[in-house]
Protein backbone atom coordinates (compact mmCIF):
# COMPACT_ATOMS: atom_id res chain seq x y z
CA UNK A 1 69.60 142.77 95.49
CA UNK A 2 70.91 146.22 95.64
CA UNK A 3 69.70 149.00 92.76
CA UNK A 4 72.31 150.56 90.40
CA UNK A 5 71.17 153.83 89.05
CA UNK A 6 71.44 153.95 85.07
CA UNK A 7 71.25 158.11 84.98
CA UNK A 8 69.33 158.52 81.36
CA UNK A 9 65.80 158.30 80.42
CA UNK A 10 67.02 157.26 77.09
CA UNK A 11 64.80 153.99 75.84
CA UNK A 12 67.88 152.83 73.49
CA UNK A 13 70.54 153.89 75.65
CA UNK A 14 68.50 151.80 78.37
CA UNK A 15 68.52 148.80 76.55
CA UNK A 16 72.25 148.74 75.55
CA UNK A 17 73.28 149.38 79.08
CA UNK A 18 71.26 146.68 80.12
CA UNK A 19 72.33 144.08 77.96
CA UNK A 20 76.38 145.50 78.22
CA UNK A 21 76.38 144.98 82.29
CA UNK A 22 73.41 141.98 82.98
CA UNK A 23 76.31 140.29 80.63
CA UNK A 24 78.54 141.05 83.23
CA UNK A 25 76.58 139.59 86.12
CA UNK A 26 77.43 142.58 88.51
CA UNK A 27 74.67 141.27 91.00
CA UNK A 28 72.96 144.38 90.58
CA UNK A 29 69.42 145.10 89.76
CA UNK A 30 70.04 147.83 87.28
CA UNK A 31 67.44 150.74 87.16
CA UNK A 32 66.97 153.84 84.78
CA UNK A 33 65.95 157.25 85.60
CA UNK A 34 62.82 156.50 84.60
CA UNK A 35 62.10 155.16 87.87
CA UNK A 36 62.68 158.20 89.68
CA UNK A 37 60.80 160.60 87.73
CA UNK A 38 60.06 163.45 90.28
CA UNK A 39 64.34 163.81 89.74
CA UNK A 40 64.81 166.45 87.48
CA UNK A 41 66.70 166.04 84.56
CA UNK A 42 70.53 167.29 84.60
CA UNK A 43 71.85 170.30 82.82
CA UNK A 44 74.65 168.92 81.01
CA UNK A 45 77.21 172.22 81.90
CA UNK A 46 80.56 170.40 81.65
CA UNK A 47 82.90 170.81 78.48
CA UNK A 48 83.66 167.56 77.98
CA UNK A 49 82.46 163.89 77.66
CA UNK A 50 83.94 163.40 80.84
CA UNK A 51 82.57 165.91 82.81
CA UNK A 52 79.05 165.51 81.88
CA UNK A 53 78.93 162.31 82.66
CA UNK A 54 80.16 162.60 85.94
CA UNK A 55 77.56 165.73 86.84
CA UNK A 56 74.52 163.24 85.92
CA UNK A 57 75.87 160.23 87.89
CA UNK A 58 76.71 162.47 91.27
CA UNK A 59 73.19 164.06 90.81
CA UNK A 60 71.26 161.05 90.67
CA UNK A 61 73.22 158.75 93.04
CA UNK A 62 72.83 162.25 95.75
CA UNK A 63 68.91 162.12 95.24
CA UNK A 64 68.51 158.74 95.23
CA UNK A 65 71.52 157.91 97.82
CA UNK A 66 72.01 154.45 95.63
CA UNK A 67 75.18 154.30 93.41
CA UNK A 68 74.31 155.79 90.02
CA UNK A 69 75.95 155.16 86.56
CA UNK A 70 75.71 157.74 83.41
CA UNK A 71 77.44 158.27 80.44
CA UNK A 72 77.67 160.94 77.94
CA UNK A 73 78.63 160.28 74.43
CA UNK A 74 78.63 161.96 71.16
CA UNK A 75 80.31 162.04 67.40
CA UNK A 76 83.58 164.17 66.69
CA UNK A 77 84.12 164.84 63.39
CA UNK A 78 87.42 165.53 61.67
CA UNK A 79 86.46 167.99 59.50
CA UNK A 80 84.52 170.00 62.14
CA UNK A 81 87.45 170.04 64.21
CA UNK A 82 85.37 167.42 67.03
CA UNK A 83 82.32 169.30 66.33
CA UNK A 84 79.40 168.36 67.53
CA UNK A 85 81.42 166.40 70.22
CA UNK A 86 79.72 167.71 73.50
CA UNK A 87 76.41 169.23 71.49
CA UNK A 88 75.68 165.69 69.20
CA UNK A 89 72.42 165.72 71.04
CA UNK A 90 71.63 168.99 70.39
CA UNK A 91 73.36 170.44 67.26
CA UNK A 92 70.01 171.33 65.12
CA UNK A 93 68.99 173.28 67.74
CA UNK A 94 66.17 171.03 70.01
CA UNK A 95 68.21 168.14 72.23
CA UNK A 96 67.03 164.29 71.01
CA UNK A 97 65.85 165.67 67.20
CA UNK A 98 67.92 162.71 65.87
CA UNK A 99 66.76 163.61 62.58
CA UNK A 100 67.43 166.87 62.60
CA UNK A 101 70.56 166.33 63.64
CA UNK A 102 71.24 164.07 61.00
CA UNK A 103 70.15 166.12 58.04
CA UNK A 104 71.90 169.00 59.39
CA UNK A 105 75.50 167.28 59.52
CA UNK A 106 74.92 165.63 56.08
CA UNK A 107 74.43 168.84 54.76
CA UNK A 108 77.32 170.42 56.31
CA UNK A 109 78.86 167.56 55.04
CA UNK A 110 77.88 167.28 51.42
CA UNK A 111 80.73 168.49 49.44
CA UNK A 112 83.59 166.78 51.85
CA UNK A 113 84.91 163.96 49.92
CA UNK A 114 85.28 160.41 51.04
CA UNK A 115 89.13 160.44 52.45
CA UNK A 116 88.11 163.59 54.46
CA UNK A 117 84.84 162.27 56.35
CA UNK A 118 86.87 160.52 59.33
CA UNK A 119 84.88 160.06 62.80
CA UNK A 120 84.29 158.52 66.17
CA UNK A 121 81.89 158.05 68.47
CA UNK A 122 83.25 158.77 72.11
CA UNK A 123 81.47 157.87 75.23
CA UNK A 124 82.64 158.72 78.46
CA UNK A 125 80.92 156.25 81.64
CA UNK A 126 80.84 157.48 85.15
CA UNK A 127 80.42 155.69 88.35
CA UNK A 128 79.00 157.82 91.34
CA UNK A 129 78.36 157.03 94.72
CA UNK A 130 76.41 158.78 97.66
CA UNK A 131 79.24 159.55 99.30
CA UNK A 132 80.95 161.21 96.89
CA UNK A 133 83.61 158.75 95.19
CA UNK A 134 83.64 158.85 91.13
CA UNK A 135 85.62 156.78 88.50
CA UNK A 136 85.45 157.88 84.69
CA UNK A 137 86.40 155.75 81.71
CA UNK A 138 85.92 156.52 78.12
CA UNK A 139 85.69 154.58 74.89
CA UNK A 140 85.87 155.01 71.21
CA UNK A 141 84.85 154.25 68.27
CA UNK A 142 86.40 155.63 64.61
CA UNK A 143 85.00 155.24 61.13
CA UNK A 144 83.70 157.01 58.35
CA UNK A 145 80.85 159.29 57.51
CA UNK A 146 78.55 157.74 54.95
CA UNK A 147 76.70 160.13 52.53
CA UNK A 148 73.00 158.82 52.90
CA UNK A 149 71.60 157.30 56.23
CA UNK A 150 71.51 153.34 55.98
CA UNK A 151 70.04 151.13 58.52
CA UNK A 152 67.23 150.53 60.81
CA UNK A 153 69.05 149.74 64.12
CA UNK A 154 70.61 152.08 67.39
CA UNK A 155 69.52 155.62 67.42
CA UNK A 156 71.66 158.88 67.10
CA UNK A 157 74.40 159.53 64.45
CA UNK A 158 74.32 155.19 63.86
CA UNK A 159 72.97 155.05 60.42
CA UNK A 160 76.08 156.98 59.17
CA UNK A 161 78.98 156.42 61.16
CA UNK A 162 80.85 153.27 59.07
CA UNK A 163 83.11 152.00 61.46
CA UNK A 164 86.87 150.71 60.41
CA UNK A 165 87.19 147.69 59.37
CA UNK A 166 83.23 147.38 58.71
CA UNK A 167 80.55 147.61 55.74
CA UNK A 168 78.04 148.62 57.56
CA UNK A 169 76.64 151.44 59.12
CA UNK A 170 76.31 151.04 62.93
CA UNK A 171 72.75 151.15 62.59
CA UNK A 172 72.95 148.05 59.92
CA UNK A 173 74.79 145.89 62.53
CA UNK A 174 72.89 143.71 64.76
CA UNK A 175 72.77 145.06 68.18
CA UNK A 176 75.34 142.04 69.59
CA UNK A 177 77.62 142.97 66.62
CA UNK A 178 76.93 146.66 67.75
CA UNK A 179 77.98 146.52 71.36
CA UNK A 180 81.00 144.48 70.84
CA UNK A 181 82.79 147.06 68.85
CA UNK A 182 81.20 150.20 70.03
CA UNK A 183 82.17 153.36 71.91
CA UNK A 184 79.42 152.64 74.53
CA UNK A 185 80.19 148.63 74.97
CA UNK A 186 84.15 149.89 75.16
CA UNK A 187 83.53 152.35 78.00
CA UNK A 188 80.65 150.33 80.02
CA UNK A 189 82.89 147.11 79.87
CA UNK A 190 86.17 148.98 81.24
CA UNK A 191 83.19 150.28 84.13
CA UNK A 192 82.94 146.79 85.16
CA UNK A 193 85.84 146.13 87.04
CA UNK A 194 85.53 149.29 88.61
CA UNK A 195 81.67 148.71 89.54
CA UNK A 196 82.78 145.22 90.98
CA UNK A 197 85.86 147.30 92.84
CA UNK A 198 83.88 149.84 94.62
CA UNK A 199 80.34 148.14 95.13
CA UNK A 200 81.59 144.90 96.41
């Protein structure tokens, strides 16, 4: 069975990609980073979703020479005019501090009502093979900023994104009910076709 590269070191991200694509029975043996940890990590340079993803999936699938699969993903906020979009990871200052990064938006967020506190997750998947061929797709997810963090599930900005329609926080749902709906299980499933396209 061949190996497809899943470019992130991420333990939730991980699991979500693996349950998103084993679904779709690719024929794959699907792989993170983790495996390959003399690779360096990638500096994420590009100014968009789009083009961050694609410099971590054309990294790993050149020092690996296997086809290689990343994503990058984030929460735009209305308010904030997409902010932190391309820096969710990072906005308090240190990249992963989930917490941080939490407390800091719900205090920049304190005094904006309810009607104002629109969202959505984006997540922009990239495809990447040795040779140099790429595909991109993105997918979203909107909803509503909550004013306290609820929820024990997912990781990130989950516990206060309420999406449309929902609720629940993201991090409340179950991680089926998650993935169905989300920005990640939008943009991994519209990767499918094009995995089974160019790795036939």
């Amino acid at each position: 069975m061949s190996r497809l590269i899943l470019a992130t070191r991420n333990a939730g991200k991980i699991a979500e990609l693996k349950v998103i694509l084993t679904e779709a029975d690719l024929g794959h043996e699907l792989v993170g980073a983790e495996s390959y940890p003399d690779i360096p990590d990638v500096k994420e340079t590009g100014v968009t979703f789009a083009e961050n993803a694609l410099l971590k999936a054309h990294a790993l699938a050149r020092a690996t020479g296997l086809p290689a699969v990343a994503d990058d993903s984030g929460l735009s906020v209305d308010v904030l005019g997409g902010s932190p979009g391309i820096f969710s990871a990072r906005w308090a200052g240190r990249h992963g501090d989930d917490q941080a990064n939490l407390d800091l938006l719900l205090a920049q967020l304190s005094d904006i009502a309810d009607p104002h506190r629109g969202a959505h997750f984006t997540c922009a998947a990239a495809l990447a093979l040795p040779d140099g061929t790429e595909r991109v797709v993105e997918g979203r997810l909107r909803g509503t900023l909550r004013f306290e963090p609820a929820g024990t599930h997912g990781f990130g900005y989950d516990p206060i994104l309420q999406p449309d329609g929902e609720t629940r926080t993201c991090a409340e749902l179950t991680p089926d009910e998650k993935n169905a709906i989300s920005h990640r299980g939008k943009a991994f499933r519209a990767l499918v076709p094009v995995v089974r396209e160019l790795l036939a």
